[in-house]
N, C-alpha and C. Protein backbone atom coordinates (compact mmCIF):
# COMPACT_ATOMS: atom_id res chain seq x y z
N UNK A 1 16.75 -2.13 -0.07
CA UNK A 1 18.06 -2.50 0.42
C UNK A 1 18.08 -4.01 0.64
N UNK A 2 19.02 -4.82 0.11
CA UNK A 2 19.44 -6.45 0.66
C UNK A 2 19.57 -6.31 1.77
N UNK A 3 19.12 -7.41 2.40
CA UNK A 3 18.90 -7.94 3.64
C UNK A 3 20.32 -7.97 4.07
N UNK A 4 21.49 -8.67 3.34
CA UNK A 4 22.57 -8.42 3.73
C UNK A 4 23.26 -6.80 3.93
N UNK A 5 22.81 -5.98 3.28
CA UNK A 5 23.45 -4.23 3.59
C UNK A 5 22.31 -4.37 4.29
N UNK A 6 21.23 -4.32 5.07
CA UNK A 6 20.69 -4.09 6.37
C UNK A 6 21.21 -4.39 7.57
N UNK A 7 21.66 -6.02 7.44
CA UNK A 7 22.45 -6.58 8.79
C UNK A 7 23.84 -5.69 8.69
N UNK A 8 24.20 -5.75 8.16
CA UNK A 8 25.74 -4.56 8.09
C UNK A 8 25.53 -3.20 8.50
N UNK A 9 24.32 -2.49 7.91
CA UNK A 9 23.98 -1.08 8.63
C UNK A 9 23.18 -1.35 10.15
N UNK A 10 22.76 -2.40 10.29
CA UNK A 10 22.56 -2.51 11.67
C UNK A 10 23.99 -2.88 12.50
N UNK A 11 24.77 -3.37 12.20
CA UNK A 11 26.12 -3.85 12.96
C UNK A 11 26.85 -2.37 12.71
N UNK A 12 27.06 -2.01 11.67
CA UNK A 12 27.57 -0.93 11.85
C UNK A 12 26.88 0.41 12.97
N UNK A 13 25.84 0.46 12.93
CA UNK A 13 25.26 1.57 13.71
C UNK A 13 25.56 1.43 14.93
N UNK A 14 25.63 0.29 15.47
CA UNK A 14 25.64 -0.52 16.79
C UNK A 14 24.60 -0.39 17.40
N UNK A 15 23.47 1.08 17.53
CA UNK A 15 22.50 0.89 18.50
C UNK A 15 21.28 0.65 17.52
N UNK A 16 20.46 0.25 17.58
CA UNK A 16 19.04 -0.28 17.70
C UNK A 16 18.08 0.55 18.85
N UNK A 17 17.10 1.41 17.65
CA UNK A 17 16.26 2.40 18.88
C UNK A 17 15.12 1.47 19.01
N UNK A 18 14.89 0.54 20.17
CA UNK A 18 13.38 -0.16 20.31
C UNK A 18 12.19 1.25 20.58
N UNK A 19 11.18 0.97 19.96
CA UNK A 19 10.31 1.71 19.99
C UNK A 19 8.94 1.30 20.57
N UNK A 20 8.79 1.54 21.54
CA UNK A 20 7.62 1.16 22.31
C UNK A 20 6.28 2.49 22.64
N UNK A 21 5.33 2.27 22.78
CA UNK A 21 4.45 3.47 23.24
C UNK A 21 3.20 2.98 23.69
N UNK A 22 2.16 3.71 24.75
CA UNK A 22 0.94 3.33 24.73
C UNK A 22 -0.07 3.52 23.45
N UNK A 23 0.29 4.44 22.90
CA UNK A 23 -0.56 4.76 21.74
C UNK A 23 0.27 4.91 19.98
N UNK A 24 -0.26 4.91 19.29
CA UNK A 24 0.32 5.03 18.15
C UNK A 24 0.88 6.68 17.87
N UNK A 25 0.19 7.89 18.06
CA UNK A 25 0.53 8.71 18.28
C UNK A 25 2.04 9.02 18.89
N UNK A 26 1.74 8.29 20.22
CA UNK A 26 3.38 8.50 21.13
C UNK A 26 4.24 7.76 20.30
N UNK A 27 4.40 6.74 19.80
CA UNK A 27 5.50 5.86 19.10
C UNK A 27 5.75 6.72 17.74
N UNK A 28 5.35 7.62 17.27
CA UNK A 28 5.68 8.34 15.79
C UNK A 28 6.56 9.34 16.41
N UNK A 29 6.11 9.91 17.73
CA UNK A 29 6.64 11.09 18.28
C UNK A 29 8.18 10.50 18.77
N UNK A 30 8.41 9.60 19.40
CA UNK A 30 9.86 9.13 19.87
C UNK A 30 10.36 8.78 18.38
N UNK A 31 9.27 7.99 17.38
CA UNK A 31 10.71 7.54 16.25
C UNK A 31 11.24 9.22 15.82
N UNK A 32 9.72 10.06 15.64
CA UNK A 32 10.37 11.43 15.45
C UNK A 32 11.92 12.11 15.84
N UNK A 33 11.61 11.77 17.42
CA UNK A 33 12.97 11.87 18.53
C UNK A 33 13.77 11.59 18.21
N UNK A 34 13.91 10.01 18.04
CA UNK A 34 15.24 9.29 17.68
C UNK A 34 15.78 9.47 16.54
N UNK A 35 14.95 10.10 15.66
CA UNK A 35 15.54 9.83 14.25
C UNK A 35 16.40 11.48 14.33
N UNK A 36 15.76 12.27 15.03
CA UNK A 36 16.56 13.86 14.81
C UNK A 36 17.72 13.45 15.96
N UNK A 37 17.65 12.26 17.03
CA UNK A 37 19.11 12.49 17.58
C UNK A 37 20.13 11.99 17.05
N UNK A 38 19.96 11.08 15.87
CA UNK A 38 20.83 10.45 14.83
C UNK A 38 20.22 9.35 14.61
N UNK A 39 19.81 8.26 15.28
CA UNK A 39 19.90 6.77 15.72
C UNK A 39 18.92 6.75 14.27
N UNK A 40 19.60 5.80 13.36
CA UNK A 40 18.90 5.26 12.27
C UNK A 40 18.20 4.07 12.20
N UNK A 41 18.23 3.38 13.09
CA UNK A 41 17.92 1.72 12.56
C UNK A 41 17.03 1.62 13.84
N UNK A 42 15.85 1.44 13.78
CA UNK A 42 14.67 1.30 14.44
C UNK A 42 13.57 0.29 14.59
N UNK A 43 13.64 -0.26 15.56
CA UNK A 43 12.57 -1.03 15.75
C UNK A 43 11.64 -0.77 16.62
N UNK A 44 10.75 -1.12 15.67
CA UNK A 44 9.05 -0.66 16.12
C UNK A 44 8.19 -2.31 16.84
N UNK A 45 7.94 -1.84 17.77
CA UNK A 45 7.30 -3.41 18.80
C UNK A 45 6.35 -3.28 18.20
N UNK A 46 5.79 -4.47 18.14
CA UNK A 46 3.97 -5.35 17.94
C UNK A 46 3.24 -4.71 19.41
N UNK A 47 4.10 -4.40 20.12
CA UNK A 47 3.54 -4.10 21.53
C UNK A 47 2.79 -2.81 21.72
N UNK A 48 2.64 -1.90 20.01
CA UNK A 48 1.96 -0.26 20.20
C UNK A 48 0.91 -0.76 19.95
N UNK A 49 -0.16 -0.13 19.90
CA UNK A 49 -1.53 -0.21 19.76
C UNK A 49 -1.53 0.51 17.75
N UNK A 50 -2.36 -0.72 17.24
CA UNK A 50 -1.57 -0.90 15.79
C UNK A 50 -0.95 -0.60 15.33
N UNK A 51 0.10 -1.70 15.79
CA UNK A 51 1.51 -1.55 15.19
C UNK A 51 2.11 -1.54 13.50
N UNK A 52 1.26 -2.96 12.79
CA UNK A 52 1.19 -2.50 11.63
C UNK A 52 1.00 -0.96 10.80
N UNK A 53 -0.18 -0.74 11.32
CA UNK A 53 0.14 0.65 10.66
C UNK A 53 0.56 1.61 11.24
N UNK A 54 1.92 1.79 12.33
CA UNK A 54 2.90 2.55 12.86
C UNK A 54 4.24 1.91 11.55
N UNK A 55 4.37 0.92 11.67
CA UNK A 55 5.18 0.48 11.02
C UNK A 55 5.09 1.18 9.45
N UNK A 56 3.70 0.89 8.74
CA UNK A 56 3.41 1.97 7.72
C UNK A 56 3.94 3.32 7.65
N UNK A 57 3.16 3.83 8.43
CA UNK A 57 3.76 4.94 8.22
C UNK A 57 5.39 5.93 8.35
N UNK A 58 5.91 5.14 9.36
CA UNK A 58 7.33 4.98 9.59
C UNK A 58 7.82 5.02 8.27
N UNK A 59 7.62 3.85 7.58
CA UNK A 59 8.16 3.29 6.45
C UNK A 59 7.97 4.34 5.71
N UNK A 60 7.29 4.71 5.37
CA UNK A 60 7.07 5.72 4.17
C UNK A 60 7.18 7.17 4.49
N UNK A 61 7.37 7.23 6.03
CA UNK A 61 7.80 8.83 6.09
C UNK A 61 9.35 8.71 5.51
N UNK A 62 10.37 7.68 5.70
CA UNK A 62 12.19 7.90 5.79
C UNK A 62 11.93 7.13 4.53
N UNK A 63 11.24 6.10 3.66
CA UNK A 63 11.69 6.04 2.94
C UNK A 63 12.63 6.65 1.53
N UNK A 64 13.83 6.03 0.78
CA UNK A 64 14.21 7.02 0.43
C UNK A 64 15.42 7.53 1.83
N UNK A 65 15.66 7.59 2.66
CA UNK A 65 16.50 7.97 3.36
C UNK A 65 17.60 6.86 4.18
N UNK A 66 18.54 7.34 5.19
CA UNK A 66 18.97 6.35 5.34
C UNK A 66 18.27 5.35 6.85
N UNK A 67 17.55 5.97 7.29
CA UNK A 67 16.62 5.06 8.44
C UNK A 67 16.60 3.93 7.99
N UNK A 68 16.53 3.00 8.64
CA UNK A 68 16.02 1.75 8.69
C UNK A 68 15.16 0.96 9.78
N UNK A 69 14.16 1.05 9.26
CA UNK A 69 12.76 0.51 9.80
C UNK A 69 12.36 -0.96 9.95
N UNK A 70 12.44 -1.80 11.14
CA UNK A 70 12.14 -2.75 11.22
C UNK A 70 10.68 -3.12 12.40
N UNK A 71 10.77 -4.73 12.36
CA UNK A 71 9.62 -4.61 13.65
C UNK A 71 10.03 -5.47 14.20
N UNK A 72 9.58 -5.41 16.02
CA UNK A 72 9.82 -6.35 16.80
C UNK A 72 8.65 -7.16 17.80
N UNK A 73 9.01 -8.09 18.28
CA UNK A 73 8.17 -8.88 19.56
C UNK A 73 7.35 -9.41 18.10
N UNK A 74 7.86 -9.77 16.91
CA UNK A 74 7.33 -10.76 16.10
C UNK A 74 6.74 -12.16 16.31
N UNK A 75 5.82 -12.80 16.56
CA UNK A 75 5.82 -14.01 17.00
C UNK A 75 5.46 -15.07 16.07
N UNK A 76 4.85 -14.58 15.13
CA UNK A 76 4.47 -15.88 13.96
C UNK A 76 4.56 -14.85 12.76
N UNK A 77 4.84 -16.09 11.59
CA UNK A 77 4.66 -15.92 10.04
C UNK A 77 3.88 -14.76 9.69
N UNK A 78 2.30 -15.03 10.31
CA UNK A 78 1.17 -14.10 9.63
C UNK A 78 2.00 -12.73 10.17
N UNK A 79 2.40 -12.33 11.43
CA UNK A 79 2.88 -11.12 11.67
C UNK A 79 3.72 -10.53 10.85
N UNK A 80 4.98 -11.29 10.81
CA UNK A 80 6.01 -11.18 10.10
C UNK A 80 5.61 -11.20 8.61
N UNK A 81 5.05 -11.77 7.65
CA UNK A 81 4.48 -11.21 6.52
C UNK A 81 3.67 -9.85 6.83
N UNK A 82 3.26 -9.38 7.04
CA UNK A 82 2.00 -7.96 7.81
C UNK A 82 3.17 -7.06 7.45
N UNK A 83 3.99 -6.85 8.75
CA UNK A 83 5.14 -6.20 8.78
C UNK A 83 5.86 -6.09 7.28
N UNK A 84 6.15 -6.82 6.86
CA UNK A 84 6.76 -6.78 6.04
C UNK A 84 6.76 -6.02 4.81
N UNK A 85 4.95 -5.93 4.51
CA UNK A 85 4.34 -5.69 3.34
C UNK A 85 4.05 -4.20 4.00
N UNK A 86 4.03 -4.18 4.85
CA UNK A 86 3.54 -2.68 5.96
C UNK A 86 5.23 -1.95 5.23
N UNK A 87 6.54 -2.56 5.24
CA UNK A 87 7.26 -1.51 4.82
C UNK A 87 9.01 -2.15 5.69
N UNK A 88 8.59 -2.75 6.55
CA UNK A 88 9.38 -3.26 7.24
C UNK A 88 10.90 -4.32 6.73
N UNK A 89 11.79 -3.80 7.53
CA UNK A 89 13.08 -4.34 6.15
C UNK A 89 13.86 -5.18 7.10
N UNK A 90 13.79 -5.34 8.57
CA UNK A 90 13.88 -6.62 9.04
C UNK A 90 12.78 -6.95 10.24
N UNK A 91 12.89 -8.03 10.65
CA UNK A 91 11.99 -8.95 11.99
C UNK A 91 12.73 -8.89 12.87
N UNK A 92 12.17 -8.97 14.36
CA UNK A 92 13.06 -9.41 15.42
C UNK A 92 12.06 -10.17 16.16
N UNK A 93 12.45 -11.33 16.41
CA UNK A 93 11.43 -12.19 17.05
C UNK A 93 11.76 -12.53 18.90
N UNK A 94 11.55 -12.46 19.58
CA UNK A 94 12.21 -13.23 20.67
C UNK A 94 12.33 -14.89 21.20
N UNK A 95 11.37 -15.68 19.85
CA UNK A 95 11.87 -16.65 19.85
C UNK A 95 11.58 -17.18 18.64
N UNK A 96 12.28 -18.63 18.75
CA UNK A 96 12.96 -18.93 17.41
C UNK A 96 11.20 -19.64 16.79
N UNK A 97 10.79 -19.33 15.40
CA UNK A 97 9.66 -19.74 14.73
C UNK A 97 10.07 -20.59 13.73
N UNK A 98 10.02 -21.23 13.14
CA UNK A 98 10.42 -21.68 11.70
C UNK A 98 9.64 -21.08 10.83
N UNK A 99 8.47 -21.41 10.63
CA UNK A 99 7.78 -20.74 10.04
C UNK A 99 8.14 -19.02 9.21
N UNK A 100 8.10 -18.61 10.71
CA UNK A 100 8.87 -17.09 10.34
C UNK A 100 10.11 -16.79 9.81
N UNK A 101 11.06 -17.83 10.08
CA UNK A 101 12.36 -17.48 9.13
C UNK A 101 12.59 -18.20 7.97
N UNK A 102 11.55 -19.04 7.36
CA UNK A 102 11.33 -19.51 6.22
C UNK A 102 10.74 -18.27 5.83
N UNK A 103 9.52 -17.56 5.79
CA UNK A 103 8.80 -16.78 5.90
C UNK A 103 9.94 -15.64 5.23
N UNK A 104 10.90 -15.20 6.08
CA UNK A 104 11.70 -13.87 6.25
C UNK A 104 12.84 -14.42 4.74
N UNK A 105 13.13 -15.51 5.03
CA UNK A 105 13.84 -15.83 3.85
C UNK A 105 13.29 -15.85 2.11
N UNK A 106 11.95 -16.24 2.50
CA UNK A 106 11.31 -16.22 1.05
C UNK A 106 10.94 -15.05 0.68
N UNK A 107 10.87 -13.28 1.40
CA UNK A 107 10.80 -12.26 1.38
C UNK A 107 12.52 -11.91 1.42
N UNK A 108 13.18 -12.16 1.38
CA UNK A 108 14.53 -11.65 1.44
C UNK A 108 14.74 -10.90 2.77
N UNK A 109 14.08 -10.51 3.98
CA UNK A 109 13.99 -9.66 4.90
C UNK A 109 15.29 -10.61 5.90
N UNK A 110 15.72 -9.40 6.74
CA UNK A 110 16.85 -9.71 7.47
C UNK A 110 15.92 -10.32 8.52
N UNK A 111 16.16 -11.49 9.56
CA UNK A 111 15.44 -11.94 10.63
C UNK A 111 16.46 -12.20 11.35
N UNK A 112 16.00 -12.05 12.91
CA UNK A 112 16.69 -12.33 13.87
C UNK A 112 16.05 -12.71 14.89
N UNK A 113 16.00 -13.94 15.37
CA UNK A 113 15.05 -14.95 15.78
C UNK A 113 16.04 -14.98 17.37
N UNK A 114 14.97 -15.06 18.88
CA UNK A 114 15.76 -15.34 19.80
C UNK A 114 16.23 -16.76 19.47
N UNK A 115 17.06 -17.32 20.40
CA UNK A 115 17.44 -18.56 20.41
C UNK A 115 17.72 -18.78 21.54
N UNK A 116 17.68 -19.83 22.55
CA UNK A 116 18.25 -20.35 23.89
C UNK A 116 19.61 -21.71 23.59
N UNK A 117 19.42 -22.44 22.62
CA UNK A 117 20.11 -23.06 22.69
C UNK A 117 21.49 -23.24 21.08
N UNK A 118 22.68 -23.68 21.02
CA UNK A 118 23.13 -24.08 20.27
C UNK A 118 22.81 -24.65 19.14
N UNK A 119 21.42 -25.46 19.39
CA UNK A 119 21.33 -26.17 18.51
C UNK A 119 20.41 -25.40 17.35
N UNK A 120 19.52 -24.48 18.50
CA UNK A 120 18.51 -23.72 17.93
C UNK A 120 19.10 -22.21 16.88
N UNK A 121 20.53 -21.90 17.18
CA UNK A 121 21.51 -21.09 16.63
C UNK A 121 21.92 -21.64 15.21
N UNK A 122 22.34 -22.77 15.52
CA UNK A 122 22.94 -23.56 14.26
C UNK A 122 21.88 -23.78 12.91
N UNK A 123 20.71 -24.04 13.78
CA UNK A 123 18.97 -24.76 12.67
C UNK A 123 19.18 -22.83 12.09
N UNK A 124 19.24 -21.88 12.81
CA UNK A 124 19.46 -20.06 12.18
C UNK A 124 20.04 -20.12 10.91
N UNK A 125 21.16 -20.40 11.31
CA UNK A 125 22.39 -20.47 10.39
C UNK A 125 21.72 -21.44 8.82
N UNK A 126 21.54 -22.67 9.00
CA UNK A 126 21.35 -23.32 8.07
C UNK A 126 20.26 -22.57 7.46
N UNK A 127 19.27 -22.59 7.85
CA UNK A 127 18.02 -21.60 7.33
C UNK A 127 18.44 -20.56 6.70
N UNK A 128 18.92 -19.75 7.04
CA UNK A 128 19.67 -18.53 6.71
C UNK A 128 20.33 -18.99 5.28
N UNK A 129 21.73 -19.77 5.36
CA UNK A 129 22.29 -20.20 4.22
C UNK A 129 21.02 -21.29 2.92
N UNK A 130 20.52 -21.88 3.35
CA UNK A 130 19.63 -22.63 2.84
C UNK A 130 18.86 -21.44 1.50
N UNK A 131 18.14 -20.09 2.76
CA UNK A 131 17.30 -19.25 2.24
C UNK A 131 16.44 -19.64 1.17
N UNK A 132 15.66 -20.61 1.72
CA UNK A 132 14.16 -21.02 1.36
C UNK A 132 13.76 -20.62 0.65
């Protein structure tokens, strides 16, 4: 799927299931959850105990379907490539990297980088349009 019909099926869905767990086990069992209560568009934290390969397998259980599998609490490039190649179809970072959204752009992957300031919104935007 383009990165652009991802950001659209994420805006359209409106919710975003964050997926957190102590173990990798528990985090398959809630995406399990979430995915039979409808909620399609999922993000899986760096914060499970290997997350990469939660993210794997995620990916390749719905692939083929309409889920959409992303990852979050991204903090650098190397992650955000990992993820990516793990199956992952956007990033969510909580703060802004360059690296990583050069990174997300030269993979075509949707990124969404925190930002605190205006200026740091706008450098998004250009990056984004630029697409490295």
């Amino acid at each position: 799927m383009r990165r652009e019909e991802v950001l659209k099926s994420i805006l359209d869905a409106g919710v975003v299931a964050v997926i957190r767990g102590d173990s990798k086990e528990e985090a398959l069992k809630i995406v399990d959850a979430v995915s039979k209560g409808g909620i399609k568009i999922m993000e899986l934290t760096m914060t499970v105990p290997n997350p990469i390969e939660v993210v794997k397998e995620v990916a390749e259980k719905y692939k083929g379907t309409d889920v959409i599998v992303g990852a979050g609490t991204v903090l650098d490039s190397e992650t955000a490539r990992a993820c990516i190649l793990a199956g992952a179809q956007f990033i969510v970072s909580p703060s802004l990297d360059e690296a990583t959204l050069k990174l997300c752009n030269r993979y075509k992957v949707t990124v969404m980088p925190g930002v605190m300031t205006v200026k740091d919104a706008n450098y998004c935007f250009w990056i984004w349009r630029w697409r490295s």
